[in-house]
Protein backbone atom coordinates (compact mmCIF):
# COMPACT_ATOMS: atom_id res chain seq x y z
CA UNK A 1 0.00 0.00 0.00
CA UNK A 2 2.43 2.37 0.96
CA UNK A 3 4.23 2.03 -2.40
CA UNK A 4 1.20 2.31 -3.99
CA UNK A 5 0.49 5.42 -2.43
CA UNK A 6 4.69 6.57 -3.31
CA UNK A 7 4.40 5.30 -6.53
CA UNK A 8 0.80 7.71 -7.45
CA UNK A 9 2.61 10.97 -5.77
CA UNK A 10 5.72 10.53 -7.75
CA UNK A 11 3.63 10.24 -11.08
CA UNK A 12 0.97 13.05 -10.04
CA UNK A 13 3.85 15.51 -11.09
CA UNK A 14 4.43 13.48 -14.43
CA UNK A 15 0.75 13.81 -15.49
CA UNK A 16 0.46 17.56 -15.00
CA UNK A 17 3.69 17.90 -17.18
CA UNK A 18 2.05 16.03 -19.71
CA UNK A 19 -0.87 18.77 -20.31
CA UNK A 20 -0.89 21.15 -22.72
CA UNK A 21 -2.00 24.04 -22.77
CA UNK A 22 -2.71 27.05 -25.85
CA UNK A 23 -4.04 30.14 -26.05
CA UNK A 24 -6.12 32.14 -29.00
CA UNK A 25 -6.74 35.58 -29.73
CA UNK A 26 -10.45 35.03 -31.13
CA UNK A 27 -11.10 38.89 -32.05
CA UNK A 28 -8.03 38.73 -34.03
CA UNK A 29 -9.74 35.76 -36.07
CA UNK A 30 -13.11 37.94 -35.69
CA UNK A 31 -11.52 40.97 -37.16
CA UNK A 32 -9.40 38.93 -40.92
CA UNK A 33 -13.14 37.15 -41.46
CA UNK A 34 -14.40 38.41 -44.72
CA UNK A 35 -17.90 38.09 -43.70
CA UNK A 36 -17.63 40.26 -40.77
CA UNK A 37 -16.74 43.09 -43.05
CA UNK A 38 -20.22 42.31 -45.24
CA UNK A 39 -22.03 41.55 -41.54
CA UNK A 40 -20.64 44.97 -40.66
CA UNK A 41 -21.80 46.87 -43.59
CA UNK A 42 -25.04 45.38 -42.95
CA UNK A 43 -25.61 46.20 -39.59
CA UNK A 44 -24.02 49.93 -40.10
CA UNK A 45 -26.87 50.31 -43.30
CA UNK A 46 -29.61 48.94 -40.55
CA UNK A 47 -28.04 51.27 -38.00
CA UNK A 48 -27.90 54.17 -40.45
CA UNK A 49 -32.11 53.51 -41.76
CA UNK A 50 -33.10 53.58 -38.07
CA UNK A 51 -30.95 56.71 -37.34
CA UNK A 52 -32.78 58.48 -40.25
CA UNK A 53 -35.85 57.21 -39.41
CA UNK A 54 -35.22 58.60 -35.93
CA UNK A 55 -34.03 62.29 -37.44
CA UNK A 56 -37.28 62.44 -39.50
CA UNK A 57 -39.06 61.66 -35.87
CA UNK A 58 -37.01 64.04 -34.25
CA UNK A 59 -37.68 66.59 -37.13
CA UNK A 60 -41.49 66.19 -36.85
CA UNK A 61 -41.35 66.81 -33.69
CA UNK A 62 -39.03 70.23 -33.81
CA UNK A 63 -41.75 71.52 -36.20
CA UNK A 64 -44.83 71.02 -34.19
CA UNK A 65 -43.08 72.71 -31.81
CA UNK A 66 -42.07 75.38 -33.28
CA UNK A 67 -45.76 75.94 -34.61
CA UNK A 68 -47.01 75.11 -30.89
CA UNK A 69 -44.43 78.05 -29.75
CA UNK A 70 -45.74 80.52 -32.57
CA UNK A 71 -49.30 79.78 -32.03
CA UNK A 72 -49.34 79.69 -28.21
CA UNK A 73 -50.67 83.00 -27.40
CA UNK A 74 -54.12 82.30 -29.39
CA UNK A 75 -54.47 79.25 -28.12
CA UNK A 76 -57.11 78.62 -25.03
CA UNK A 77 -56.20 76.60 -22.08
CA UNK A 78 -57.54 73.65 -23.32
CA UNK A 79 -55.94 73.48 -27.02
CA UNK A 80 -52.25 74.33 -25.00
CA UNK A 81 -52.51 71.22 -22.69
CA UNK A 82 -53.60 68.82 -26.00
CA UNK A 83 -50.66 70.22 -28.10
CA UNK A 84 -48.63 70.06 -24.90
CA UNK A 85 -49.93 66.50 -24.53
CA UNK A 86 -49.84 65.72 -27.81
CA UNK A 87 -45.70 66.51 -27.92
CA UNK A 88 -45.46 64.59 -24.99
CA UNK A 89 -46.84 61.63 -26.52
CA UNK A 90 -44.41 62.18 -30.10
CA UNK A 91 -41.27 62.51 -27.82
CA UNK A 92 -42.16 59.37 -25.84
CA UNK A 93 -42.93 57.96 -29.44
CA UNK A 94 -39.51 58.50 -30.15
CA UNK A 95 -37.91 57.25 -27.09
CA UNK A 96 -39.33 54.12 -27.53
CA UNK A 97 -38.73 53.94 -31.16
CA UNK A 98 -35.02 54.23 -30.14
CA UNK A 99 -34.88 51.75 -27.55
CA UNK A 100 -36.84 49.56 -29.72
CA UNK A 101 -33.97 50.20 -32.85
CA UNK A 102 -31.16 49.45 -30.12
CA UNK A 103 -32.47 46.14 -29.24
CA UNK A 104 -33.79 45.28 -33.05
CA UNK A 105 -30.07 46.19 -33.69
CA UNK A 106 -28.43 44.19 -30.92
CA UNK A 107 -30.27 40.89 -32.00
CA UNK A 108 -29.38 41.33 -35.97
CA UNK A 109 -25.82 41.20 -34.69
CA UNK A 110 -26.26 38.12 -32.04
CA UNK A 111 -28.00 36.14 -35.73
CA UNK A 112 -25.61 37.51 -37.73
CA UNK A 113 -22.51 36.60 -35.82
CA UNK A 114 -23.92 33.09 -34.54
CA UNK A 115 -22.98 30.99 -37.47
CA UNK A 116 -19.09 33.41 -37.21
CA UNK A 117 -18.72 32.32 -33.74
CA UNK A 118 -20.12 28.99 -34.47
CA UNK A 119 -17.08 28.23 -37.10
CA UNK A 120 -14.54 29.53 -34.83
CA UNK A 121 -15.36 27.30 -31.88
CA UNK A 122 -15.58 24.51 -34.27
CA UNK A 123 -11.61 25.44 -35.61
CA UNK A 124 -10.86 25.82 -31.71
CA UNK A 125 -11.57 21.93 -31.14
CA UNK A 126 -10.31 20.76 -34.25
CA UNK A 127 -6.83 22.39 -33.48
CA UNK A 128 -7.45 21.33 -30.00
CA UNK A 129 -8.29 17.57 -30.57
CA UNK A 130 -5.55 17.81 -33.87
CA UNK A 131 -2.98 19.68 -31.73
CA UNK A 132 -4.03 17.43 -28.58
CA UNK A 133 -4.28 20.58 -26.55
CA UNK A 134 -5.67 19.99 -22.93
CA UNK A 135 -7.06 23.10 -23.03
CA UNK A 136 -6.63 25.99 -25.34
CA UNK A 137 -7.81 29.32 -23.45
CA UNK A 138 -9.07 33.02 -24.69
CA UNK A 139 -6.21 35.56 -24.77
CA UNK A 140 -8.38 38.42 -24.60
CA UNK A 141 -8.62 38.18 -21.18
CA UNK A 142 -5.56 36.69 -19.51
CA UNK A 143 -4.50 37.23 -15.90
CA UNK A 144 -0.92 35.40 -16.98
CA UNK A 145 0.02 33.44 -20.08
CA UNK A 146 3.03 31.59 -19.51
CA UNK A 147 5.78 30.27 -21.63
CA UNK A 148 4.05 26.80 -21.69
CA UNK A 149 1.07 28.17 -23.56
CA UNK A 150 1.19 28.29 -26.95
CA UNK A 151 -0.53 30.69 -29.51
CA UNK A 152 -2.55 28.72 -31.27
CA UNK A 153 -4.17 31.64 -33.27
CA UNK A 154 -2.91 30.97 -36.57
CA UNK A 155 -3.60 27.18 -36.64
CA UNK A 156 -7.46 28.23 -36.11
CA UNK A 157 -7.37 30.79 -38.62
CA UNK A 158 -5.86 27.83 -41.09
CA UNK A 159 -8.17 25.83 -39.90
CA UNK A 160 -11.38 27.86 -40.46
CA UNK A 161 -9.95 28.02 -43.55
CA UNK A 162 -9.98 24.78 -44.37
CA UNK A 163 -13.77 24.81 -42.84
CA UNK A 164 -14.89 27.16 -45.88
């Protein structure tokens, strides 16, 4: 028993030696994709029709205003609260018709970038299992990468390559 127990803490050691360990800088895949640049041009035409869309709102709005201000003094009590109202409403229109655009915006991305992130996991394990990583960790947020890590960045990109 007790060389059991000598023999498992001298190979304990052994085992951890044996792992290995890499490291990948997944925005700098992200970033050399050429569908992010068409994914971005999409999203940034989406962004740009709800901005304008938005403006005219915002536009609408300024005149009304403006007309409210001019007309003001003729107005009775009654007509100044519903145009007061009335403004009210438009701007809270507005609000929500940004908040609405923001999170309309935010889930075209999360679809559009699915399948991206989707490939690149997918080129993480098959460098991982190919490479027979233990584990390959993100770069992007490292507290320490030592000199046992390697960078395996540039065997995904080759292999989402190959994924194409």
């Amino acid at each position: 028993m007790k060389k059991f127990i000598i023999m498992m803490m001298l190979l304990a050691p052994m085992a951890v030696m044996a792992q290995k360990f890499g490291h990948v800088d997944s925005q700098s895949i992200i970033t050399t994709l050429p569908d992010i640049k068409k994914i971005e041009g999409e999203l940034q035409a989406t962004a740009q029709q709800y901005e304008n869309d938005l403006k005219a709102m915002q536009d609408e709005i300024q005149r009304k205003a403006d007309e409210y201000e001019k007309a003001k003094a003729t107005m009775n009590a009654t007509t100044q609260k519903e145009t007061e109202a009335s403004l009210q409403e438009m701007y809270q229109k507005m609000q929500q018709t940004y908040a609405q655009n923001q999170q309309e915006l935010q889930k075209l991305q999360q679809e559009k970038m699915a399948p991206i992130y989707q490939k690149i996991q997918t080129a993480i394990q098959n460098v991982g299992k190919a490479g027979q990583y233990t584990y390959i960790f993100s770069a992007e947020a490292p507290l320490y990468i030592g000199a046992g890590s390697k960078d395996v960045t540039a065997e995904v990109k080759a292999e989402l390559n190959k994924i194409k």
